[in-house]
C-alpha atoms as a PDB file:
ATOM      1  CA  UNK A   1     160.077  73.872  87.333  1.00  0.00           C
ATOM      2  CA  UNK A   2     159.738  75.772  83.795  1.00  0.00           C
ATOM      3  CA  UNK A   3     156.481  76.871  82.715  1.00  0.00           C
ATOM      4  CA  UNK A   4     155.695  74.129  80.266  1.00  0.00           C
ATOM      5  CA  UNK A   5     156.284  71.377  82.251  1.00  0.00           C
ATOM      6  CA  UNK A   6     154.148  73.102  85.483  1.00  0.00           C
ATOM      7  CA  UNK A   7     151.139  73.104  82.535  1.00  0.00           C
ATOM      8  CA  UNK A   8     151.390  69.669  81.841  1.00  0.00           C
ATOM      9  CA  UNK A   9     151.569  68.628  85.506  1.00  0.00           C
ATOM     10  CA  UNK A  10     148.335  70.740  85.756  1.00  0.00           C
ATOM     11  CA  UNK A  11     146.708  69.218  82.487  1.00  0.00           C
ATOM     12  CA  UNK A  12     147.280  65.935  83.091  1.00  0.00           C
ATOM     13  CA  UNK A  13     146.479  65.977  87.102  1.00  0.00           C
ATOM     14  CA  UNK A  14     142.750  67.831  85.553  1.00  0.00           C
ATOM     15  CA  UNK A  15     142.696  64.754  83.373  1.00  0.00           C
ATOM     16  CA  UNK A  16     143.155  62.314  85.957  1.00  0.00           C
ATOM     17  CA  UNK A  17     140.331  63.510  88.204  1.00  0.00           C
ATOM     18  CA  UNK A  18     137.813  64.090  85.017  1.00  0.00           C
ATOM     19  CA  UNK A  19     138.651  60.558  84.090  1.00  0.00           C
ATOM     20  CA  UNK A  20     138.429  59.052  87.231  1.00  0.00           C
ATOM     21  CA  UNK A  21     135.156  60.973  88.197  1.00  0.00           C
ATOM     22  CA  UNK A  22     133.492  60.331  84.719  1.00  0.00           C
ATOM     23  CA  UNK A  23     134.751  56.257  85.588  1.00  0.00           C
ATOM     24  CA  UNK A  24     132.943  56.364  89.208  1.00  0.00           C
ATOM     25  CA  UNK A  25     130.227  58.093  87.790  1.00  0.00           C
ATOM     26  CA  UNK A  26     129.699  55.196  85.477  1.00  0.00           C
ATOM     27  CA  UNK A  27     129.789  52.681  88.085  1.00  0.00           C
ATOM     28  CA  UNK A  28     127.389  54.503  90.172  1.00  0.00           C
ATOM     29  CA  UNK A  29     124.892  54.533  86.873  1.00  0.00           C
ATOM     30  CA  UNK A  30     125.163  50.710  86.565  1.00  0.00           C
ATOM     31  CA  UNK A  31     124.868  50.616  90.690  1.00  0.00           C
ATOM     32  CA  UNK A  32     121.914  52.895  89.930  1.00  0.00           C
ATOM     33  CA  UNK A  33     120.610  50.511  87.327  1.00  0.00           C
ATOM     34  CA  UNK A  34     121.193  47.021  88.383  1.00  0.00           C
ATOM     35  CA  UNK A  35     119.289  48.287  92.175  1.00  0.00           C
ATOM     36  CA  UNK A  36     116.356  49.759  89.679  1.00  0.00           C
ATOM     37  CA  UNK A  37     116.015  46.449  88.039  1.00  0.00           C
ATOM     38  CA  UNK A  38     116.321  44.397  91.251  1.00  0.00           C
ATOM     39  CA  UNK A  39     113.133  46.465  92.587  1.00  0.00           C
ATOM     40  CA  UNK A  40     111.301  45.875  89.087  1.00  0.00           C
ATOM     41  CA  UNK A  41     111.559  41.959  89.832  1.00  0.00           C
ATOM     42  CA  UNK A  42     110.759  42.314  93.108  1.00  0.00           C
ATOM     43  CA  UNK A  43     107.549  44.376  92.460  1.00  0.00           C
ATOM     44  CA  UNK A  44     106.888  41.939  89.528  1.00  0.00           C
ATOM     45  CA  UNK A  45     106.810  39.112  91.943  1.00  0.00           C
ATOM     46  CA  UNK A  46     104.943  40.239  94.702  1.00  0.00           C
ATOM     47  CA  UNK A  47     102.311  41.010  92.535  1.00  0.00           C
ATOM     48  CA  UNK A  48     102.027  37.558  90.944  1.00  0.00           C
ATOM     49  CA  UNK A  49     102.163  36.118  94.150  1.00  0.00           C
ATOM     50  CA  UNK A  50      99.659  38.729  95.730  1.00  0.00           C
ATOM     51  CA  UNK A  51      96.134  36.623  96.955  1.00  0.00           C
ATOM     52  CA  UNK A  52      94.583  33.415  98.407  1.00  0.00           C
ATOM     53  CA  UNK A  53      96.432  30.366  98.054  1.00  0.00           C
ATOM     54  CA  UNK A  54      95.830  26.565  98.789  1.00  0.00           C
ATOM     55  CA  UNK A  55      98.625  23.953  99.927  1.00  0.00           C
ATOM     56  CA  UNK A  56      98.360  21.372  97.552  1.00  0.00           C
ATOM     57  CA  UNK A  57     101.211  19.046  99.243  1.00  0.00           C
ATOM     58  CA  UNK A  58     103.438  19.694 102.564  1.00  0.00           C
ATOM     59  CA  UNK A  59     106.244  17.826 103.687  1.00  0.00           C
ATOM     60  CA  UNK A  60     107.670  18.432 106.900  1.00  0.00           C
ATOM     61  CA  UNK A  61     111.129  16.670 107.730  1.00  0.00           C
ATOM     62  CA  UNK A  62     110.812  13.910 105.445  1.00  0.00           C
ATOM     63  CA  UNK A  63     106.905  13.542 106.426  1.00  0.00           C
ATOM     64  CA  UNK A  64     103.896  14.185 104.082  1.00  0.00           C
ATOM     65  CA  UNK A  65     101.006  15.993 105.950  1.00  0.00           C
ATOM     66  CA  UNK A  66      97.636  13.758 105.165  1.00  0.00           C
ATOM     67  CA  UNK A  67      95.414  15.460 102.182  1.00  0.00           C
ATOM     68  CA  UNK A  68      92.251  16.088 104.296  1.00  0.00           C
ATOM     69  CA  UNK A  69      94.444  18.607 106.626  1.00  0.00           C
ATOM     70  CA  UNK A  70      96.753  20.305 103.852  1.00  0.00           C
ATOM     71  CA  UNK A  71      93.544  21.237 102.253  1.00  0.00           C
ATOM     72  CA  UNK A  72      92.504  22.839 105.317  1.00  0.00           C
ATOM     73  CA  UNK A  73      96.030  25.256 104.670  1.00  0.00           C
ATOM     74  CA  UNK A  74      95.466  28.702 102.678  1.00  0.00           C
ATOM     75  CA  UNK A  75      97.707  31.788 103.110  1.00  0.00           C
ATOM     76  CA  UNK A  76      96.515  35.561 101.978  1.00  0.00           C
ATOM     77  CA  UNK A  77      99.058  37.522 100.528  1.00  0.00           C
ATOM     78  CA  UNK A  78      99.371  41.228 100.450  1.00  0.00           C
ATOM     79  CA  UNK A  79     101.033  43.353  97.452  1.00  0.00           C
ATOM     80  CA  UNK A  80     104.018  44.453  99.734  1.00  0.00           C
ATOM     81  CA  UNK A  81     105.201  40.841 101.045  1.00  0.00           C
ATOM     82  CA  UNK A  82     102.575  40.960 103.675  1.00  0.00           C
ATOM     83  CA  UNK A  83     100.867  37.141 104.594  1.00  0.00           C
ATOM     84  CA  UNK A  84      98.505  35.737 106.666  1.00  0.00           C
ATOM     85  CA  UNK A  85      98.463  31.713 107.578  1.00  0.00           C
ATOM     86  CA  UNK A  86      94.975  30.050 107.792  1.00  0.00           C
ATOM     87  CA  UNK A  87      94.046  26.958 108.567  1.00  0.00           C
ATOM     88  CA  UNK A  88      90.538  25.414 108.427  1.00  0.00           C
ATOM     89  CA  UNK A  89      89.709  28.767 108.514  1.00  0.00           C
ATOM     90  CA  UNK A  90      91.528  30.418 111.546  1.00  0.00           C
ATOM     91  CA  UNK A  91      94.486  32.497 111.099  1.00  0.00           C
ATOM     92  CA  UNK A  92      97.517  30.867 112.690  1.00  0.00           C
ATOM     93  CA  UNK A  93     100.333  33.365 111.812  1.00  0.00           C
ATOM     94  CA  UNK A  94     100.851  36.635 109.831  1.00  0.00           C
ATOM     95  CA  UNK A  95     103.778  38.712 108.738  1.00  0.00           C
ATOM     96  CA  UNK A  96     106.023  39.901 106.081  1.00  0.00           C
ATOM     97  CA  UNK A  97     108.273  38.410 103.756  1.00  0.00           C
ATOM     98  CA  UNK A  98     111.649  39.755 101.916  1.00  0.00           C
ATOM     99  CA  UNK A  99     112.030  38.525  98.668  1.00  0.00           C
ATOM    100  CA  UNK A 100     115.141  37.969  96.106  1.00  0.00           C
ATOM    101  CA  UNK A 101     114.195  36.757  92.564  1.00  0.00           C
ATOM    102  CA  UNK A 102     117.292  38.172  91.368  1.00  0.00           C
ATOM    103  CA  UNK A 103     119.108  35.349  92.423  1.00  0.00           C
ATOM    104  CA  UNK A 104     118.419  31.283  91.432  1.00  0.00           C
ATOM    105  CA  UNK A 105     117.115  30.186  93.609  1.00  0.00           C
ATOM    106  CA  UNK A 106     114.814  33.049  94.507  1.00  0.00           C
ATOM    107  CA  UNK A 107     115.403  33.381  98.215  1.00  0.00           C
ATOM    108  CA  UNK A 108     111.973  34.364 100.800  1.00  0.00           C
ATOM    109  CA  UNK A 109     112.661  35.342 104.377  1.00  0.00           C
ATOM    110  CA  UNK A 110     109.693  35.187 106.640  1.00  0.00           C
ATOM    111  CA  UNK A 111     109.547  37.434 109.629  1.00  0.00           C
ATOM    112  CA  UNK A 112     106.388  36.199 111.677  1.00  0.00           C
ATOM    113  CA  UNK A 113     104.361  39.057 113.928  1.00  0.00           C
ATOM    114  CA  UNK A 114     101.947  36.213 115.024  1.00  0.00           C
ATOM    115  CA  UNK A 115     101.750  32.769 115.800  1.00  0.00           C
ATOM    116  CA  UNK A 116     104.167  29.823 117.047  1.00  0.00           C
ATOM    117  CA  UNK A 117     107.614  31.526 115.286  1.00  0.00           C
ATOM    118  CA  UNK A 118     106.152  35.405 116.266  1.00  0.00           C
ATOM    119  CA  UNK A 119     109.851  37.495 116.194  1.00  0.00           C
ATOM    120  CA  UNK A 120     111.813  35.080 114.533  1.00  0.00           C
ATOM    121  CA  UNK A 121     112.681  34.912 111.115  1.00  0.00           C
ATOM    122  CA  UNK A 122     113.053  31.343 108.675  1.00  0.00           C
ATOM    123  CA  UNK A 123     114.928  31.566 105.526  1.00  0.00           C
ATOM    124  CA  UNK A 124     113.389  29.851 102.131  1.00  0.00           C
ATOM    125  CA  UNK A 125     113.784  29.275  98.471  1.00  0.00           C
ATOM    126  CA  UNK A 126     110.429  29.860  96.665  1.00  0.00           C
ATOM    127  CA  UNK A 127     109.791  29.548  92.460  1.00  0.00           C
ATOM    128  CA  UNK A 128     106.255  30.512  90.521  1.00  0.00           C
ATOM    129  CA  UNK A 129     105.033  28.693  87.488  1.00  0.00           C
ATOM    130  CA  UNK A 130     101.746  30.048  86.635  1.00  0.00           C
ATOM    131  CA  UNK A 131      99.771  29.447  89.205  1.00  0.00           C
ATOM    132  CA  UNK A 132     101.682  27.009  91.036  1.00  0.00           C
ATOM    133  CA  UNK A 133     103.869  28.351  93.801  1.00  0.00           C
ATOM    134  CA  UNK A 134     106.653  26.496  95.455  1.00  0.00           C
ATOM    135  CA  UNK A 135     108.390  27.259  99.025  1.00  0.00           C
ATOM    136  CA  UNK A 136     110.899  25.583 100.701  1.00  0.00           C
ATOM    137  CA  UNK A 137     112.268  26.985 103.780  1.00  0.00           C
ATOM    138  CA  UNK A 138     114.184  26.075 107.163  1.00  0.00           C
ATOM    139  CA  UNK A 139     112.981  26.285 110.857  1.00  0.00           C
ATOM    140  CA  UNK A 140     114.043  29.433 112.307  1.00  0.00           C
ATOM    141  CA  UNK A 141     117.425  29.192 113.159  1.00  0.00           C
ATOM    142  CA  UNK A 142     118.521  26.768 110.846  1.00  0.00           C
ATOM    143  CA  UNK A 143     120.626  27.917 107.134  1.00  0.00           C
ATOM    144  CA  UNK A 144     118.123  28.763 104.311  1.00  0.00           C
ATOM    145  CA  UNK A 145     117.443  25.432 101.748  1.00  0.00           C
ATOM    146  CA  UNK A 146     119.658  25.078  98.514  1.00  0.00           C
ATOM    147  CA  UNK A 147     117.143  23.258  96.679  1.00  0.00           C
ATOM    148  CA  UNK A 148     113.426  22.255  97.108  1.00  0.00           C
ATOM    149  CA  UNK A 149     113.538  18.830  99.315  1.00  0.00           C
ATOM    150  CA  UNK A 150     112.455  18.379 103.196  1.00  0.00           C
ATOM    151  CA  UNK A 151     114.269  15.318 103.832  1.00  0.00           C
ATOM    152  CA  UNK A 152     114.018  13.638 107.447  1.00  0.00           C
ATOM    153  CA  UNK A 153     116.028  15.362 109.931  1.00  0.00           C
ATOM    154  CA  UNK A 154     116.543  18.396 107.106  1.00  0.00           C
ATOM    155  CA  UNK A 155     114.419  20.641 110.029  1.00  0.00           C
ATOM    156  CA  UNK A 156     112.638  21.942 106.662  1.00  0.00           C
ATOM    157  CA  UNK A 157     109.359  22.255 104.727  1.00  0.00           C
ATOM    158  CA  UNK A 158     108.532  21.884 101.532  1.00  0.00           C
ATOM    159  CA  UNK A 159     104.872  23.529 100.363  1.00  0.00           C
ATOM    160  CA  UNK A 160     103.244  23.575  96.666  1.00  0.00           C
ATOM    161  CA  UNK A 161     100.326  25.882  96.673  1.00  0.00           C
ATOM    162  CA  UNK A 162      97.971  26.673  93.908  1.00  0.00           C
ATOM    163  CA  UNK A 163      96.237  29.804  93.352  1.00  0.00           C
ATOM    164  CA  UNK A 164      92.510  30.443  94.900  1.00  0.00           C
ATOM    165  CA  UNK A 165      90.469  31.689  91.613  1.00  0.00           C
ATOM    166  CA  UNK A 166      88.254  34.450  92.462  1.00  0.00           C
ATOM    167  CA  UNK A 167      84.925  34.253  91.565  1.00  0.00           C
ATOM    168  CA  UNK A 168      83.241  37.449  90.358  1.00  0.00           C
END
């Protein structure tokens, strides 16, 4: 192989790896970015949906509770997706919650420490407009909701809760 045609080899093998480095480098910015700007939403939302808030309506497999006992339903959420159940003032369940709003519909998964579902997890759907939060989710076991509807025999739950003002 002459001497001009061994540099070219050379040059153009150099070129290939600087171009195909500064390419995966690239992809690994946007990687870098789009997983930065997934955490920003996620922060975002667990702060709006940090605090106390009241079920205004609950249906349960195609079933609406009665009024007098979905008022008795609050839940206390933490900054970091951490919740506490109450109702009529005793706490039924606590845990933590994973949450997508990335994605349409935001997705919620529940894993429960406490109470009736303690170790399991249930898969919901869950959108905020202003103070008016909406979860629909799926006994454990059972695939997470596509939209926001607890139809008989669904085995799902559909909650509207309005944000507790605090009085200062």
């Amino acid at each position: 192989m002459n001497r001009l045609r061994f540099s070219l080899l050379v040059a153009g093998a150099s070129l290939l790896v600087v171009v195909s480095s500064a390419a995966g480098s690239r992809g690994q910015a946007a990687d870098t970015q789009a997983a930065d700007a997934k955490q920003e939403a996620i922060k975002k939302d667990h702060l709006a949906i940090e605090g106390t808030w009241r079920a205004v309506s609950v249906e349960v497999n195609g079933n609406a509770l009665n009024p007098d006992d979905i008022r008795k339903i609050t839940t206390e959420n933490g900054r970091d997706g951490e919740w506490t159940l109450v109702v009529d003032g005793n706490e039924i369940a606590e845990g933590t919650s994973t949450i997508d709003p990335t994605v349409t519909p935001r997705t919620i998964d529940f894993m429960a420490t406490k109470g009736n579902n303690a170790g399991q997890t249930t898969f919901g759907i869950y959108e905020m407009i202003g103070n008016t939060r909406k979860i629909c989710y799926a006994e454990p076991g059972r695939p997470r909701p596509a939209e926001f509807s607890a139809p008989a025999g669904s085995g799902r739950l559909l909650v509207v809760f309005e944000r507790v003002e605090v009085t200062k």
